[in-house]
N, C-alpha and C. Protein backbone atom coordinates (compact mmCIF):
# COMPACT_ATOMS: atom_id res chain seq x y z
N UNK A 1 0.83 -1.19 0.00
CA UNK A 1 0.00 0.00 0.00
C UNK A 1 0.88 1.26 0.00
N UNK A 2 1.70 1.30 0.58
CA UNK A 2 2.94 2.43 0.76
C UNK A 2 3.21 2.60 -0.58
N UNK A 3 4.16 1.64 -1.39
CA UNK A 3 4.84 1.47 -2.49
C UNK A 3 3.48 1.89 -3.35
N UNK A 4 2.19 1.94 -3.28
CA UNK A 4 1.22 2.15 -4.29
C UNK A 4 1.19 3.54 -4.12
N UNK A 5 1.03 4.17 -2.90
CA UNK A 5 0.88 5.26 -2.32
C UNK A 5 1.99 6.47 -3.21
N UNK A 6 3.37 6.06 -2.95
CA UNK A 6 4.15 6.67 -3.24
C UNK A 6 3.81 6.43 -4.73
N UNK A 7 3.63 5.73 -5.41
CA UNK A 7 3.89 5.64 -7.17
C UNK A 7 3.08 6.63 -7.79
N UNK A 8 1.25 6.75 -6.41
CA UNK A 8 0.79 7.54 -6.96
C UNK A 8 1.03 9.19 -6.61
N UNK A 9 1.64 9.40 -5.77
CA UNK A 9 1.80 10.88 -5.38
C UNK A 9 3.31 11.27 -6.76
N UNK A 10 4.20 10.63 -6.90
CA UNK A 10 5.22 10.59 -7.94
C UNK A 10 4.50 10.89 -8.91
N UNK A 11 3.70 9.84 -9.57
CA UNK A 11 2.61 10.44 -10.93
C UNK A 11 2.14 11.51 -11.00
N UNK A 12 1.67 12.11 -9.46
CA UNK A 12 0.64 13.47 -9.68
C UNK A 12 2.04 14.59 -10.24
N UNK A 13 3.03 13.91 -9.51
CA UNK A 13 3.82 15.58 -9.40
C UNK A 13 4.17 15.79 -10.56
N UNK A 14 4.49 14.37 -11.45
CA UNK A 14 5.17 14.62 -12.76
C UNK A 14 3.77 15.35 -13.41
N UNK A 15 2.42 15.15 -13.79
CA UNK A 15 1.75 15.11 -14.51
C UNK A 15 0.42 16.44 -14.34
N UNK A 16 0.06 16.48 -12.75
CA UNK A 16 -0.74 17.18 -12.55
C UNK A 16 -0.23 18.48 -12.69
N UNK A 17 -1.14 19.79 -12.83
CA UNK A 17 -0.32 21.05 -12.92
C UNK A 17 -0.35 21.68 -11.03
N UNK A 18 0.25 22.48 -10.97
CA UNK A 18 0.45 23.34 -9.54
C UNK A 18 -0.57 23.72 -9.14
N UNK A 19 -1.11 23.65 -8.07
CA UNK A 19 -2.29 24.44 -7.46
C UNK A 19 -2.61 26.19 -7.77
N UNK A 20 -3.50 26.20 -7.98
CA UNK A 20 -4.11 27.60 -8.40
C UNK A 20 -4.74 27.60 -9.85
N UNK A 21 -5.23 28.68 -10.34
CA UNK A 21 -5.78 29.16 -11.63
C UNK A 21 -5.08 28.62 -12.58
N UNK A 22 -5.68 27.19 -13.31
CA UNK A 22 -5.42 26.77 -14.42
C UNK A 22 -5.79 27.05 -15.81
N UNK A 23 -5.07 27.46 -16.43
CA UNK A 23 -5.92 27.49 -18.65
C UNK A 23 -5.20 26.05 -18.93
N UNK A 24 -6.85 25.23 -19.32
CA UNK A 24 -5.87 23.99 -19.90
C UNK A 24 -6.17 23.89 -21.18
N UNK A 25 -4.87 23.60 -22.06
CA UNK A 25 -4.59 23.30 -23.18
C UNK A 25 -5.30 21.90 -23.60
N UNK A 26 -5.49 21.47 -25.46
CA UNK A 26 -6.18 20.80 -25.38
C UNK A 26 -6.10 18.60 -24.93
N UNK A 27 -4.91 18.71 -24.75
CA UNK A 27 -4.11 17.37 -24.10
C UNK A 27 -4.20 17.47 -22.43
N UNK A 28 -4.26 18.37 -22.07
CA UNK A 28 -4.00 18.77 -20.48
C UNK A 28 -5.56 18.49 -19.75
N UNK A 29 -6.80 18.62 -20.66
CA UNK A 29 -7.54 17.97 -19.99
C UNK A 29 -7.79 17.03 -19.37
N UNK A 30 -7.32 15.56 -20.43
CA UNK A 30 -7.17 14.03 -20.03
C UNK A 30 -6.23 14.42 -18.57
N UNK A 31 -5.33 14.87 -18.84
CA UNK A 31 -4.01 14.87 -17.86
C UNK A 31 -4.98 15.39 -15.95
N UNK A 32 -5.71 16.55 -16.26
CA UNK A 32 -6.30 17.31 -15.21
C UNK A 32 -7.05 16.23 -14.72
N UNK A 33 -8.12 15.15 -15.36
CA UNK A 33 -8.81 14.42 -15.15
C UNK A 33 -8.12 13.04 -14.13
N UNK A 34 -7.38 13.25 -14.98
CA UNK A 34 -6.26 11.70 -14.16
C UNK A 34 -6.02 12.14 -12.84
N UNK A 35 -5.59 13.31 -12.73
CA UNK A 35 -5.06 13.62 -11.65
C UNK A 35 -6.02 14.10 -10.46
N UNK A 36 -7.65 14.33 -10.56
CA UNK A 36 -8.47 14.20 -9.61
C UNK A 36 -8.83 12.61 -9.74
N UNK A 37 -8.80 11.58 -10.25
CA UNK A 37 -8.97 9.94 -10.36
C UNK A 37 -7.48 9.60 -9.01
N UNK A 38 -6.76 10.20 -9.80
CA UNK A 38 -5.20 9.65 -8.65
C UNK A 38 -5.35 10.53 -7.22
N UNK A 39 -5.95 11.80 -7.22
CA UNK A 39 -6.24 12.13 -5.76
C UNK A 39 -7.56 11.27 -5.22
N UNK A 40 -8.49 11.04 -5.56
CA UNK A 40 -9.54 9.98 -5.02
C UNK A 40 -9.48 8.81 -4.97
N UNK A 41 -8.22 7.99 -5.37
CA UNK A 41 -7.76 7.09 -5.89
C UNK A 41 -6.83 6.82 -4.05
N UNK A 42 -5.75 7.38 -3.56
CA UNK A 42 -4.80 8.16 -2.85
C UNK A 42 -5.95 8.10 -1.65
N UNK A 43 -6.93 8.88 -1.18
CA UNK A 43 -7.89 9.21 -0.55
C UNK A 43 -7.96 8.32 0.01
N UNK A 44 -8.52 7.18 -1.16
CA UNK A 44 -9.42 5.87 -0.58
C UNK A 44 -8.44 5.21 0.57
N UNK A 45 -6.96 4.98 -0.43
CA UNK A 45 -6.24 4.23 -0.11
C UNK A 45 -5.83 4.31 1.63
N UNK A 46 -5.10 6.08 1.55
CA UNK A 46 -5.25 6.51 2.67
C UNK A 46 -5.90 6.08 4.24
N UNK A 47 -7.86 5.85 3.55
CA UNK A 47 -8.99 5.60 4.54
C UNK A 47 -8.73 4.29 4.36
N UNK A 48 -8.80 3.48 3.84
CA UNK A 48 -8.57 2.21 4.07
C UNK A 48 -7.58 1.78 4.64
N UNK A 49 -6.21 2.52 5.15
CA UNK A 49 -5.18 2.30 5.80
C UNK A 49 -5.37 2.56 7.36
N UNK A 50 -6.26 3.40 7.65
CA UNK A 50 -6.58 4.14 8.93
C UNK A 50 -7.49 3.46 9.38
N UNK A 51 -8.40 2.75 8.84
CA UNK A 51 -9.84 1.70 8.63
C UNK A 51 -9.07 0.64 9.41
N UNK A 52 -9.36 -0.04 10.11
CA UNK A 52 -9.64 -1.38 10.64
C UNK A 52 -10.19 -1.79 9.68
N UNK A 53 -10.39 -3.27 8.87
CA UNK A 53 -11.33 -3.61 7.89
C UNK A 53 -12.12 -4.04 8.16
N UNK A 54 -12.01 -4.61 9.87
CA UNK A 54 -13.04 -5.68 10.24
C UNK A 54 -14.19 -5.48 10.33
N UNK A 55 -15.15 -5.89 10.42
CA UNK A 55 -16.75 -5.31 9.81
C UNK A 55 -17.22 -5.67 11.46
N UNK A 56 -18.29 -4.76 11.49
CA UNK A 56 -18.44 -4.82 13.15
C UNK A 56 -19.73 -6.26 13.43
N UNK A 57 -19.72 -6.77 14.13
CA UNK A 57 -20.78 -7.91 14.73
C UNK A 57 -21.78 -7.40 15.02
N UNK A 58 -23.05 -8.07 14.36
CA UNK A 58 -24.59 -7.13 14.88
C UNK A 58 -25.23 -7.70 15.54
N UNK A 59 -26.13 -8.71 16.71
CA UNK A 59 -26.53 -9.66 17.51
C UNK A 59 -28.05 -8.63 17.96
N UNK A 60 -28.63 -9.15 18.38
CA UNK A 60 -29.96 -8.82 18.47
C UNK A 60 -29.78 -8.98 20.06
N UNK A 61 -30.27 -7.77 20.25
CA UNK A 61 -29.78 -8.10 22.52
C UNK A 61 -30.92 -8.78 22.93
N UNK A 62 -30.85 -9.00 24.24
CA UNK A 62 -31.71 -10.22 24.90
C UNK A 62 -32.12 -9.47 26.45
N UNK A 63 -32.68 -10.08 27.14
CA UNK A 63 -32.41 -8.74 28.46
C UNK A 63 -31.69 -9.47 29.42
N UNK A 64 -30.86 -10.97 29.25
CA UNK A 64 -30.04 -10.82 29.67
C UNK A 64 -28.30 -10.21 29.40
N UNK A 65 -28.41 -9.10 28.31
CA UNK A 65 -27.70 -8.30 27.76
C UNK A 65 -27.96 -6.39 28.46
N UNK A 66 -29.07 -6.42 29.40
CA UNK A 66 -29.68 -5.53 29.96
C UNK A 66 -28.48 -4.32 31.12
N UNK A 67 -27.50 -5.12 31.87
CA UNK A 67 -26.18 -4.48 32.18
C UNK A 67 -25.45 -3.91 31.45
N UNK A 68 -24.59 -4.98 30.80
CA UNK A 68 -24.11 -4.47 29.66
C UNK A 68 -24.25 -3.47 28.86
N UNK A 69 -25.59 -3.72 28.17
CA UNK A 69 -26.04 -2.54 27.49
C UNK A 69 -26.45 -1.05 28.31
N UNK A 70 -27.13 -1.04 29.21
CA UNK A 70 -27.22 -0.15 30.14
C UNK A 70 -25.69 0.79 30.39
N UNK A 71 -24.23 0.31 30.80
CA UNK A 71 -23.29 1.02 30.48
C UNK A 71 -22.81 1.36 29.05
N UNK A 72 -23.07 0.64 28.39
CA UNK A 72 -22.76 1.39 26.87
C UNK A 72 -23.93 2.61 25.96
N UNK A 73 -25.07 2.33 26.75
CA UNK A 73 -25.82 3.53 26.57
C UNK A 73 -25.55 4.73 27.29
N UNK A 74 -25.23 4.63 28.80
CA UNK A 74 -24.99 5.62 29.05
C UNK A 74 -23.80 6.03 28.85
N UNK A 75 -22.38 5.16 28.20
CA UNK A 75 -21.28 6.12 27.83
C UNK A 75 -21.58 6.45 26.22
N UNK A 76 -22.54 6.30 25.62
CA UNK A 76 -22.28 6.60 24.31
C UNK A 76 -23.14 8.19 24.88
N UNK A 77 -24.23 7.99 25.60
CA UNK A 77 -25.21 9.24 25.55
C UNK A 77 -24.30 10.20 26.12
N UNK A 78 -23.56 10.12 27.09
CA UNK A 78 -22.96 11.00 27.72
C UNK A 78 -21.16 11.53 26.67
N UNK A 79 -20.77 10.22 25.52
CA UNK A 79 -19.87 11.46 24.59
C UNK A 79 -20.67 11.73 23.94
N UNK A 80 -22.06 11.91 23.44
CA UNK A 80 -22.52 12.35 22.43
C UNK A 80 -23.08 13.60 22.64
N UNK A 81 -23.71 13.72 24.00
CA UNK A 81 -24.09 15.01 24.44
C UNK A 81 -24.09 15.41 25.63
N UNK A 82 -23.02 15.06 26.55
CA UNK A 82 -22.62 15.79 27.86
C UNK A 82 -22.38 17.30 27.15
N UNK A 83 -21.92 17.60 26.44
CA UNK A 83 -21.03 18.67 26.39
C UNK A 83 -21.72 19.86 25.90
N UNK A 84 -22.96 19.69 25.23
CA UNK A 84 -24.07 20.69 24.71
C UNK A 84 -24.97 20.82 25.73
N UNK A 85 -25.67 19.81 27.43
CA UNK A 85 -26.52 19.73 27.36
C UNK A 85 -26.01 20.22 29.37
N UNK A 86 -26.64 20.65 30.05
CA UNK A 86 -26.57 20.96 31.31
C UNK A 86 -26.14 20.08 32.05
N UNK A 87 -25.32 19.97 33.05
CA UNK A 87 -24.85 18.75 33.82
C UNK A 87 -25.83 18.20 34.82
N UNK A 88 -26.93 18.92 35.30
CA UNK A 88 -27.88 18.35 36.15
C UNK A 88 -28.41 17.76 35.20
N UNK A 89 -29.11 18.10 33.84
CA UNK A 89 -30.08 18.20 33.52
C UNK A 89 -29.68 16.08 32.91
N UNK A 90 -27.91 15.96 32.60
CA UNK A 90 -27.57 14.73 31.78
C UNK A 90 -27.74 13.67 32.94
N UNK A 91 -27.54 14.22 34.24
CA UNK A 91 -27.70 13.16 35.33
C UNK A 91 -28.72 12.95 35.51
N UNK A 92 -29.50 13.23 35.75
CA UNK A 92 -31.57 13.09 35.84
C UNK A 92 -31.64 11.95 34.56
N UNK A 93 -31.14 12.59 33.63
CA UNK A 93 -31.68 11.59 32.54
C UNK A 93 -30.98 10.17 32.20
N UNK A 94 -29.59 10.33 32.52
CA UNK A 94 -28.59 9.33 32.58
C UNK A 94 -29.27 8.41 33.93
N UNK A 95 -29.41 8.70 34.78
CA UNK A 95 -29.95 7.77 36.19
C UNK A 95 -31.40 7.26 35.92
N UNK A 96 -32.21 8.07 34.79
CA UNK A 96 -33.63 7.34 34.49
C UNK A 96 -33.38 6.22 33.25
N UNK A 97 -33.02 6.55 32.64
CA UNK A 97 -33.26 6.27 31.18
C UNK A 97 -31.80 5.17 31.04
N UNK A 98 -30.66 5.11 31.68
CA UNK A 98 -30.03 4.31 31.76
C UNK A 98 -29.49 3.23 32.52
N UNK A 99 -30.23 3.21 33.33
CA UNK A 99 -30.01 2.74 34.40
C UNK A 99 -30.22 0.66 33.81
N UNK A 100 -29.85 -0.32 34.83
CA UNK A 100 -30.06 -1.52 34.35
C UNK A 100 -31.30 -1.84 33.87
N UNK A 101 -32.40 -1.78 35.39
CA UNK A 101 -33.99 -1.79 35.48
C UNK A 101 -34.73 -1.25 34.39
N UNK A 102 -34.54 -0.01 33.94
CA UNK A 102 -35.20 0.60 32.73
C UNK A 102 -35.02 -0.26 31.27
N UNK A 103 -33.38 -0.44 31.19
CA UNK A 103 -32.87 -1.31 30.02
C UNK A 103 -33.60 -2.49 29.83
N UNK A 104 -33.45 -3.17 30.90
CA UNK A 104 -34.39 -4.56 30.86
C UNK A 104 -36.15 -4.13 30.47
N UNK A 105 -36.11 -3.60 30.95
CA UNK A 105 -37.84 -3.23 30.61
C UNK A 105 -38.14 -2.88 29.24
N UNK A 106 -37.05 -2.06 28.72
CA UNK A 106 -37.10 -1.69 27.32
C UNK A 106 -36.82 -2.58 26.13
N UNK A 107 -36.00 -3.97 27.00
CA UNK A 107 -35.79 -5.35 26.60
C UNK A 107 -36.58 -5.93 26.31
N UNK A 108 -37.67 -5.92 27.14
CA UNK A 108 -38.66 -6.81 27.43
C UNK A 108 -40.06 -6.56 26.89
N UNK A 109 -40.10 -4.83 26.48
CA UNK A 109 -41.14 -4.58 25.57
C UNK A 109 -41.15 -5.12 24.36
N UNK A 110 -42.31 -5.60 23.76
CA UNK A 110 -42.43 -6.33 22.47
C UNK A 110 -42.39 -5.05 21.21
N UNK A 111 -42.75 -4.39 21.80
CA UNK A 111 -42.62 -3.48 20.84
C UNK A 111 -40.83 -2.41 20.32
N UNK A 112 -39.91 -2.74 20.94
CA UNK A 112 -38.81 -2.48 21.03
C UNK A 112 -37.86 -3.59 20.95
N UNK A 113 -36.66 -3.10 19.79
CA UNK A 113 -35.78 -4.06 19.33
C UNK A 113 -34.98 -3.66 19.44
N UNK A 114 -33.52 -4.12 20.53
CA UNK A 114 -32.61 -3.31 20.20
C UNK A 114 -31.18 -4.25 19.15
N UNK A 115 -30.40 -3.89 18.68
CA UNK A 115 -29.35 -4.56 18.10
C UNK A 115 -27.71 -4.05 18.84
N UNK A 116 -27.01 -5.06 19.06
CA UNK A 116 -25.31 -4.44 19.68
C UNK A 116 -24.44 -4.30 18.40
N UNK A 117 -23.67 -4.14 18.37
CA UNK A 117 -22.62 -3.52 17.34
C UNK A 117 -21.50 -4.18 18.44
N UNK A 118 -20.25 -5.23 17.65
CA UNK A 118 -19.27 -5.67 18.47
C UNK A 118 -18.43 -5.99 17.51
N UNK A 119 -17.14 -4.95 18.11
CA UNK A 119 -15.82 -5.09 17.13
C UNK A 119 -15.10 -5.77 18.20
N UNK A 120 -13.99 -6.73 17.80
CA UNK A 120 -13.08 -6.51 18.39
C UNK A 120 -13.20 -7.54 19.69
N UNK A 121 -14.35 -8.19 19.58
CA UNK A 121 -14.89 -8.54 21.07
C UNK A 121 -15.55 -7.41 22.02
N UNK A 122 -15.47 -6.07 21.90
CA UNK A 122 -16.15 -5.10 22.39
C UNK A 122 -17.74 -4.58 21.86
N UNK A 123 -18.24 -4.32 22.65
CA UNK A 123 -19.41 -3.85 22.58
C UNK A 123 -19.18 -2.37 22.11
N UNK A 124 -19.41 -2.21 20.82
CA UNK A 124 -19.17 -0.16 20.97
C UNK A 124 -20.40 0.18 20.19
N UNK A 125 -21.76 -0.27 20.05
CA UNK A 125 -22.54 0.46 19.23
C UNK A 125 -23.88 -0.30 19.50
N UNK A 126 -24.90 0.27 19.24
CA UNK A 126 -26.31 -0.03 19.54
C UNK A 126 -27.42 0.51 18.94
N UNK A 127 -28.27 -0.01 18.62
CA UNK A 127 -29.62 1.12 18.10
C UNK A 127 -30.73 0.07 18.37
N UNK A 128 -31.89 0.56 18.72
CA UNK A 128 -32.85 0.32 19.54
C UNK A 128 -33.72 0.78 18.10
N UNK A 129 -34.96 0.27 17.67
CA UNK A 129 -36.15 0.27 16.81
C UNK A 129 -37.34 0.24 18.07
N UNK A 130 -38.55 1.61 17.67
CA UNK A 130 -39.05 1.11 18.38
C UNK A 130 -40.91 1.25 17.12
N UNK A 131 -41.64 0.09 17.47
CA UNK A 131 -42.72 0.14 16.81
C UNK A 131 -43.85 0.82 17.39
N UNK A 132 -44.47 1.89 15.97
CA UNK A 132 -45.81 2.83 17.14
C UNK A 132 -46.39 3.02 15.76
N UNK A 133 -46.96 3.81 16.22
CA UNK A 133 -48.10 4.20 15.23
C UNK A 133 -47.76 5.43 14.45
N UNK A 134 -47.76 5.80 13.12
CA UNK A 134 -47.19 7.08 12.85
C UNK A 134 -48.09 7.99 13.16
N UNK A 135 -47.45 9.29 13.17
CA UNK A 135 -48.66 10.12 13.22
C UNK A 135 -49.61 10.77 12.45
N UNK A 136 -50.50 11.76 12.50
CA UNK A 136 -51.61 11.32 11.94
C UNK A 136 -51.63 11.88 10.76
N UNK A 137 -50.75 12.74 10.40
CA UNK A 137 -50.25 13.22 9.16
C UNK A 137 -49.17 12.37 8.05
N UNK A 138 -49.50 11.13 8.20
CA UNK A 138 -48.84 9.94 7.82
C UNK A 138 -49.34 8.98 7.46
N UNK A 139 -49.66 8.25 6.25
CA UNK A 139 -51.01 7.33 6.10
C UNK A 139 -50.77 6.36 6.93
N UNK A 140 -51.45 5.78 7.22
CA UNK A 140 -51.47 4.65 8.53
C UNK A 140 -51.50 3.16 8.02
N UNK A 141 -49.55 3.30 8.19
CA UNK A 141 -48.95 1.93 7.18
C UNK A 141 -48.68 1.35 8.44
N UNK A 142 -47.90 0.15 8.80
CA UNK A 142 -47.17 -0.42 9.78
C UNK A 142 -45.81 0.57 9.62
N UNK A 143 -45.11 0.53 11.34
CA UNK A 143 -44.01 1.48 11.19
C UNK A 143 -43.22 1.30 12.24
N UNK A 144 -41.98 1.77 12.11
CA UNK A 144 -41.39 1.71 12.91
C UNK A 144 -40.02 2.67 13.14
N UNK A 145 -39.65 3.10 14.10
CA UNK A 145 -39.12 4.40 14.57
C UNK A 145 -37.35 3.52 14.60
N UNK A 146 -36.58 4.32 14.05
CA UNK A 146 -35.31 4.39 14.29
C UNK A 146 -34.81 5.43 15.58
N UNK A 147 -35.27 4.93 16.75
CA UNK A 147 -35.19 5.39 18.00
C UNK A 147 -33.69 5.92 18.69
N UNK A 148 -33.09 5.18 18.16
CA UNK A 148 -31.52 5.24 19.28
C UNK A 148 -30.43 4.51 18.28
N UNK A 149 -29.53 5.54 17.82
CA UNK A 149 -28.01 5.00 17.16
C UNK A 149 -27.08 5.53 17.91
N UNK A 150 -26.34 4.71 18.65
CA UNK A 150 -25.00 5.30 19.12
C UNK A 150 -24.17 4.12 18.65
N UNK A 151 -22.67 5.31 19.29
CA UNK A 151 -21.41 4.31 18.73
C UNK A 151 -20.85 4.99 19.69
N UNK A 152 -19.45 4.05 19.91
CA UNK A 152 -18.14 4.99 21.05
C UNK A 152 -17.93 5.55 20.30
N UNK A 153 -17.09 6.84 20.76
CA UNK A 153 -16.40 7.91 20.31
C UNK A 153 -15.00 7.16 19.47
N UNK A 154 -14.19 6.23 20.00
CA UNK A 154 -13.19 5.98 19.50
C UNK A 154 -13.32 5.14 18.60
N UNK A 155 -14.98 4.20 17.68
CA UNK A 155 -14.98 3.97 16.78
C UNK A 155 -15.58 3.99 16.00
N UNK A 156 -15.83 5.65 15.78
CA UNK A 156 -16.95 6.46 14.63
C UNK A 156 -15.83 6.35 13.44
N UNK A 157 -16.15 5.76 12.32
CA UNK A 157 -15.62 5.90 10.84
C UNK A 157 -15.03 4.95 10.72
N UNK A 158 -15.56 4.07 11.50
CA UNK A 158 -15.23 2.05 11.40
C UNK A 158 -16.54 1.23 11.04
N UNK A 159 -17.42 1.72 10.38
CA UNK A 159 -18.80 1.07 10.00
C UNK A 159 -19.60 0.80 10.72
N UNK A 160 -19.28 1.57 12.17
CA UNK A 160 -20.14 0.94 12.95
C UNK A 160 -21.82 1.61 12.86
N UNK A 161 -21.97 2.46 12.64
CA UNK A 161 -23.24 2.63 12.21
C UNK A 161 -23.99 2.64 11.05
N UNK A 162 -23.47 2.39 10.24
CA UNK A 162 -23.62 1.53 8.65
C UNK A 162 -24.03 0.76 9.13
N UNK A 163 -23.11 -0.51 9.80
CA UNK A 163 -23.67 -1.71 10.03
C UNK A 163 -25.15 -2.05 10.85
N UNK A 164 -25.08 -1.00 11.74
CA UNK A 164 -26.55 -0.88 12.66
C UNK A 164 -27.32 -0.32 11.79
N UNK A 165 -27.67 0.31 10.99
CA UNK A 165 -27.90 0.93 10.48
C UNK A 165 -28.84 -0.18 8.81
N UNK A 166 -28.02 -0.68 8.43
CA UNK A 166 -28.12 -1.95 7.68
C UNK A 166 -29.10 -2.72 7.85
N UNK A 167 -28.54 -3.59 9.27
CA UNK A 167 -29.46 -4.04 10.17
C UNK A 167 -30.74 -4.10 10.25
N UNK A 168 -30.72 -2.17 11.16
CA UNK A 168 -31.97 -1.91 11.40
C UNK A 168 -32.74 -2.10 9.57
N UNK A 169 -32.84 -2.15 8.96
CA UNK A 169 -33.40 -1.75 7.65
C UNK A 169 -33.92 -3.23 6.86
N UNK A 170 -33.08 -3.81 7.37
CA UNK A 170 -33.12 -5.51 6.90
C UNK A 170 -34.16 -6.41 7.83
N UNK A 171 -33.83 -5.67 9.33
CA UNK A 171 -34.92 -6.41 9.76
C UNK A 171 -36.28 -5.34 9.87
N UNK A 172 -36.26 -4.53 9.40
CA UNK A 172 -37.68 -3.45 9.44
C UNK A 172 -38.26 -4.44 7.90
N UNK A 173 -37.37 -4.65 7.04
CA UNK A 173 -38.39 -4.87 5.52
C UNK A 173 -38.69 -6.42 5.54
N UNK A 174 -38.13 -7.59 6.69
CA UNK A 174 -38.44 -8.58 6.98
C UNK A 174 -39.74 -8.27 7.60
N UNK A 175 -39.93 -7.77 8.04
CA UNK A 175 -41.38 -7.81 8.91
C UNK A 175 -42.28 -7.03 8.50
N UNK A 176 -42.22 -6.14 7.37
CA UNK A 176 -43.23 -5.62 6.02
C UNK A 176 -43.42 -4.39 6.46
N UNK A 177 -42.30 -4.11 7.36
CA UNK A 177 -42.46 -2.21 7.11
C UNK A 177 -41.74 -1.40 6.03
């Protein structure tokens, strides 16, 4: 990947012109063209070097997954929005809404699905579906709410919400929503 890397930054320099205000002549087009193909080309390569490739694990939680999940909701909720949102206001809601007891309950509703996201052997991602009724400005199909996507902070731009994401969508059109 290096050795590809370098062959292509060598190509640009010989071929591409200098940054700034170009007049291109009528051969220099092909040439201009190549050389945004070899920067997106470079890009990819780049992200795919920084990428982990491994594709994240999606498992359908259970409520004996109800702990577990309960701390990874509340550390995803708290990097996602401690920092915009009042500090009383994240503890009230972090101690209701995340707590084990609540998780399990939200487990245990039939109407709520949640899915884990697991790289690595780690748990870093989750999204919860929940089924209701749309509202009334909505023809009244079967439906279902994309309720809750989180991911850790340290592995946003590793597929992990693609993959939940996927998921959620595969099992929403299995069941004819």
């Amino acid at each position: 990947i290096i050795v590809c890397l370098f062959l292509i930054f060598q190509l640009k320099k010989r071929l591409c012109p200098k940054p700034g205000p170009v007049t291109l002549q009528n051969g220099q087009r092909a040439c201009f063209l190549l050389c945004g193909v070899l920067n997106a080309f470079a890009i990819l390569i780049m992200n795919r070097c920084k990428m982990n490739t491994e594709k994240p694990s999606i498992k359908l939680a259970k409520p004996s997954h109800a702990a577990s999940l309960a701390r990874l909701a509340e550390k995803t909720f708290r990097d996602a929005f401690a920092q915009f949102i009042d500090k009383d206001n994240v503890e009230g809601y972090v101690a209701r809404s995340f707590n084990e007891n609540q998780i399990k309950s939200e487990l245990l509703d039939r109407a709520a699905t949640f899915f884990i996201a697991t790289l690595e052997d780690k748990w870093v991602g989750y999204a919860k579906l929940y089924q209701s009724p749309p509202p009334d400005c909505i023809k009244q199909l079967p439906s279902v709410e994309l309720a809750r996507l989180y991911s850790r902070q340290q592995y946003l731009g590793r597929g992990i919400g693609t993959a939940l994401v996927e998921t959620c969508v595969n099992y929403a059109l299995s069941r004819s929503f």
